[in-house]
C-alpha atoms as a PDB file:
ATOM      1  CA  UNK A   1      23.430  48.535 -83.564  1.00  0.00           C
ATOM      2  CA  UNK A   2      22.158  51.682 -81.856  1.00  0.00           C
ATOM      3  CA  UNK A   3      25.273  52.247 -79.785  1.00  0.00           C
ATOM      4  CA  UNK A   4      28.268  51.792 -81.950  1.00  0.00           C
ATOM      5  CA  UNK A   5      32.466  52.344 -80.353  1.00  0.00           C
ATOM      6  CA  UNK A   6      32.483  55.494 -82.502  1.00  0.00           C
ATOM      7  CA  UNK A   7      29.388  56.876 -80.658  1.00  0.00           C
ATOM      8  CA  UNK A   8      30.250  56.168 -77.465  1.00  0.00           C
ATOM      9  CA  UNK A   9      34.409  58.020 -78.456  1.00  0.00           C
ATOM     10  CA  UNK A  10      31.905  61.096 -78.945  1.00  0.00           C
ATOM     11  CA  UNK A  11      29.791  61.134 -75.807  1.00  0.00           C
ATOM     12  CA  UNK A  12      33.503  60.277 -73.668  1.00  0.00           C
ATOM     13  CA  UNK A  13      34.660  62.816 -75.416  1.00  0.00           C
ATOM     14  CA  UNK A  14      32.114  65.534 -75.145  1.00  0.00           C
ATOM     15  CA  UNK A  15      31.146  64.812 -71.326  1.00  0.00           C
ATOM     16  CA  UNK A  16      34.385  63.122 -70.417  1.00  0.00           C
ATOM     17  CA  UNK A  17      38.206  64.816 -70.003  1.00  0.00           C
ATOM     18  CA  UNK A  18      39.073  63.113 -73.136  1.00  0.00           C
ATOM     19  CA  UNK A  19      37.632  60.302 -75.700  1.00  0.00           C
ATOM     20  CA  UNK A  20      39.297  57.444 -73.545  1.00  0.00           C
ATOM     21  CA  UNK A  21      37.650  59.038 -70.532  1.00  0.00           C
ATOM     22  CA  UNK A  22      35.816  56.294 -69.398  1.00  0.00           C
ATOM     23  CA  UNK A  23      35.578  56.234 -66.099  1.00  0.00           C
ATOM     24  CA  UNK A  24      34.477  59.514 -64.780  1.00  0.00           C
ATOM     25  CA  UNK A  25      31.198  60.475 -63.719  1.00  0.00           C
ATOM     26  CA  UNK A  26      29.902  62.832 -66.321  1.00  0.00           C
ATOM     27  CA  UNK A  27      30.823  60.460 -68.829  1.00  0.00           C
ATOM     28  CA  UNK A  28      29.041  57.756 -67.610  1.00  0.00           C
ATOM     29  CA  UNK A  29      25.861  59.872 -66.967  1.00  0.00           C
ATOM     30  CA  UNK A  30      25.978  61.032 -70.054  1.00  0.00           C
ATOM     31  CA  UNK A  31      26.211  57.537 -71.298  1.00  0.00           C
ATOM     32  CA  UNK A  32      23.308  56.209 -69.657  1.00  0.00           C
ATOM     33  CA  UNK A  33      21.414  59.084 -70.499  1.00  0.00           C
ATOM     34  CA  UNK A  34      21.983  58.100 -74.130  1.00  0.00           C
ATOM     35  CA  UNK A  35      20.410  54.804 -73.470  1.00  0.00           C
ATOM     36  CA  UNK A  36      17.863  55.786 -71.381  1.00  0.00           C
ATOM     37  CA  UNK A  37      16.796  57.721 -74.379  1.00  0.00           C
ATOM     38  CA  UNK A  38      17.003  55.256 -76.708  1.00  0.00           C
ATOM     39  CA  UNK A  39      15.117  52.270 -74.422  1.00  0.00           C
ATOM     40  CA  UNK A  40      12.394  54.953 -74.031  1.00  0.00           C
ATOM     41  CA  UNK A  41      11.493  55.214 -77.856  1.00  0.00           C
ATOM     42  CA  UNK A  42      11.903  51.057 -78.246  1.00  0.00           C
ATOM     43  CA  UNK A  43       8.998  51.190 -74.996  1.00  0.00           C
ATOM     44  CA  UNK A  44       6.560  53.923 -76.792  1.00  0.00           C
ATOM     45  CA  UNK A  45       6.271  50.972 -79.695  1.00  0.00           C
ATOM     46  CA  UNK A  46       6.341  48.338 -77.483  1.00  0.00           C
ATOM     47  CA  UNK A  47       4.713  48.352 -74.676  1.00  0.00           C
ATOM     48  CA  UNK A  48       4.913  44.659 -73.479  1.00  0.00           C
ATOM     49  CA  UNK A  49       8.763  44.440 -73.525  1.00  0.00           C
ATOM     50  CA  UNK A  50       8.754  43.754 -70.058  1.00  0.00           C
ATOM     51  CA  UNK A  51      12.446  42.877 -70.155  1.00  0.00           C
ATOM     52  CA  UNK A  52      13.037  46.185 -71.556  1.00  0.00           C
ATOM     53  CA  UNK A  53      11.677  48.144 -68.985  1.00  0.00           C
ATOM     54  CA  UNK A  54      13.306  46.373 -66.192  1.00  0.00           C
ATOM     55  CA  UNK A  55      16.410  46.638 -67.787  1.00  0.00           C
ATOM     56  CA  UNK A  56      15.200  50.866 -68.082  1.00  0.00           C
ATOM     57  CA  UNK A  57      14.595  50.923 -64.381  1.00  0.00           C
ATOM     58  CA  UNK A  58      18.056  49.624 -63.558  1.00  0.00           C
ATOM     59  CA  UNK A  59      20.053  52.031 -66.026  1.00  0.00           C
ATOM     60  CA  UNK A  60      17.847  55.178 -64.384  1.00  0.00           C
ATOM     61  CA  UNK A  61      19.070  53.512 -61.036  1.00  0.00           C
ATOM     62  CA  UNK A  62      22.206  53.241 -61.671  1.00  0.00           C
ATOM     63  CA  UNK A  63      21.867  56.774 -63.008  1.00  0.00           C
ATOM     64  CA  UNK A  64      20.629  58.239 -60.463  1.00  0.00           C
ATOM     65  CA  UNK A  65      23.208  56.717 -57.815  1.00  0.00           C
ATOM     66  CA  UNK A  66      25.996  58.399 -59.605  1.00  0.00           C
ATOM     67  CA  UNK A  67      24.166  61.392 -59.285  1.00  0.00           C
ATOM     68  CA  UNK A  68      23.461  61.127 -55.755  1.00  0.00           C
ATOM     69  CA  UNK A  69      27.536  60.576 -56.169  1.00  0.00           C
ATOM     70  CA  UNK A  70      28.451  63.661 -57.235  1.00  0.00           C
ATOM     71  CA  UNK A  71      26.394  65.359 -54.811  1.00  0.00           C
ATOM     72  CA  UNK A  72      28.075  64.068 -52.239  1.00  0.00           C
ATOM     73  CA  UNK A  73      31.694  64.830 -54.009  1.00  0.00           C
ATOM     74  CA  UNK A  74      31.386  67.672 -55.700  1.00  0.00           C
ATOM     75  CA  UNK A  75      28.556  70.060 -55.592  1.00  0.00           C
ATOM     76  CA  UNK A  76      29.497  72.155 -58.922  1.00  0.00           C
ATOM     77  CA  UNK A  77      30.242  69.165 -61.153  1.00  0.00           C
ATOM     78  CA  UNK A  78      26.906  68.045 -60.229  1.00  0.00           C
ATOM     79  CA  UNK A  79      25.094  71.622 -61.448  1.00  0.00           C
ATOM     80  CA  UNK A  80      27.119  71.534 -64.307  1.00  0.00           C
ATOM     81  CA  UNK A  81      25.869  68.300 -65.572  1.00  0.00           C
ATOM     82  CA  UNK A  82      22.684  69.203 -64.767  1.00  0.00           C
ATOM     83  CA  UNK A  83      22.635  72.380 -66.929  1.00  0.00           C
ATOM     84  CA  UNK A  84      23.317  70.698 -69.926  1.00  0.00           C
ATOM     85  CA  UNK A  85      19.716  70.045 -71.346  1.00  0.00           C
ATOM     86  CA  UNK A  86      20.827  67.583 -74.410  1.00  0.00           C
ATOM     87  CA  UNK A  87      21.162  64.950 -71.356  1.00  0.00           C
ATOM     88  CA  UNK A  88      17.701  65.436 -70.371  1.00  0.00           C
ATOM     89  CA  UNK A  89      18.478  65.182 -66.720  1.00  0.00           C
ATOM     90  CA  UNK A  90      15.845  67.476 -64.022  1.00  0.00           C
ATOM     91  CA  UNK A  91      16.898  67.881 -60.750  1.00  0.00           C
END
């Protein structure tokens, strides 16, 4: 499995306050950037997985509402997330 509990401890606890920091907004950003990423590579081999890229357009939805989130809450929590380039995230 691509996303196991131990990776997803690391990315809460990178992005997050701490690795039980679930629930914030950076975390889960940073989460859904990780499997944006990896549904992207699974589409470059196969192209037909239609299933795949619906399920794609909803994460980078649901993405990009949480975003639109922390514009609305907190201007500077929203650049800093942005500024990290590991996330792959453009403005």
């Amino acid at each position: 499995m691509y996303l196991t509990t131990e990776k997803k401890q690391e990315i809460f606890e990178k992005y997050g306050k701490s690795n039980t920091d679930t629930g914030s907004p950076e975390a889960q950003i940073a989460l859904f950037s990780y499997r944006i990423s990896h549904l992207t590579e699974h589409l470059k081999s196969n192209h037909k997985d239609y299933t795949t890229q619906r399920a794609l357009k909803m994460l980078v939805g649901k993405r990009r509402r949480l975003l639109d989130y922390l514009i609305r809450t907190d201007i500077n929590r929203y650049r800093a997330i942005i500024a990290q380039k590991e996330l792959g995230i453009r403005k």
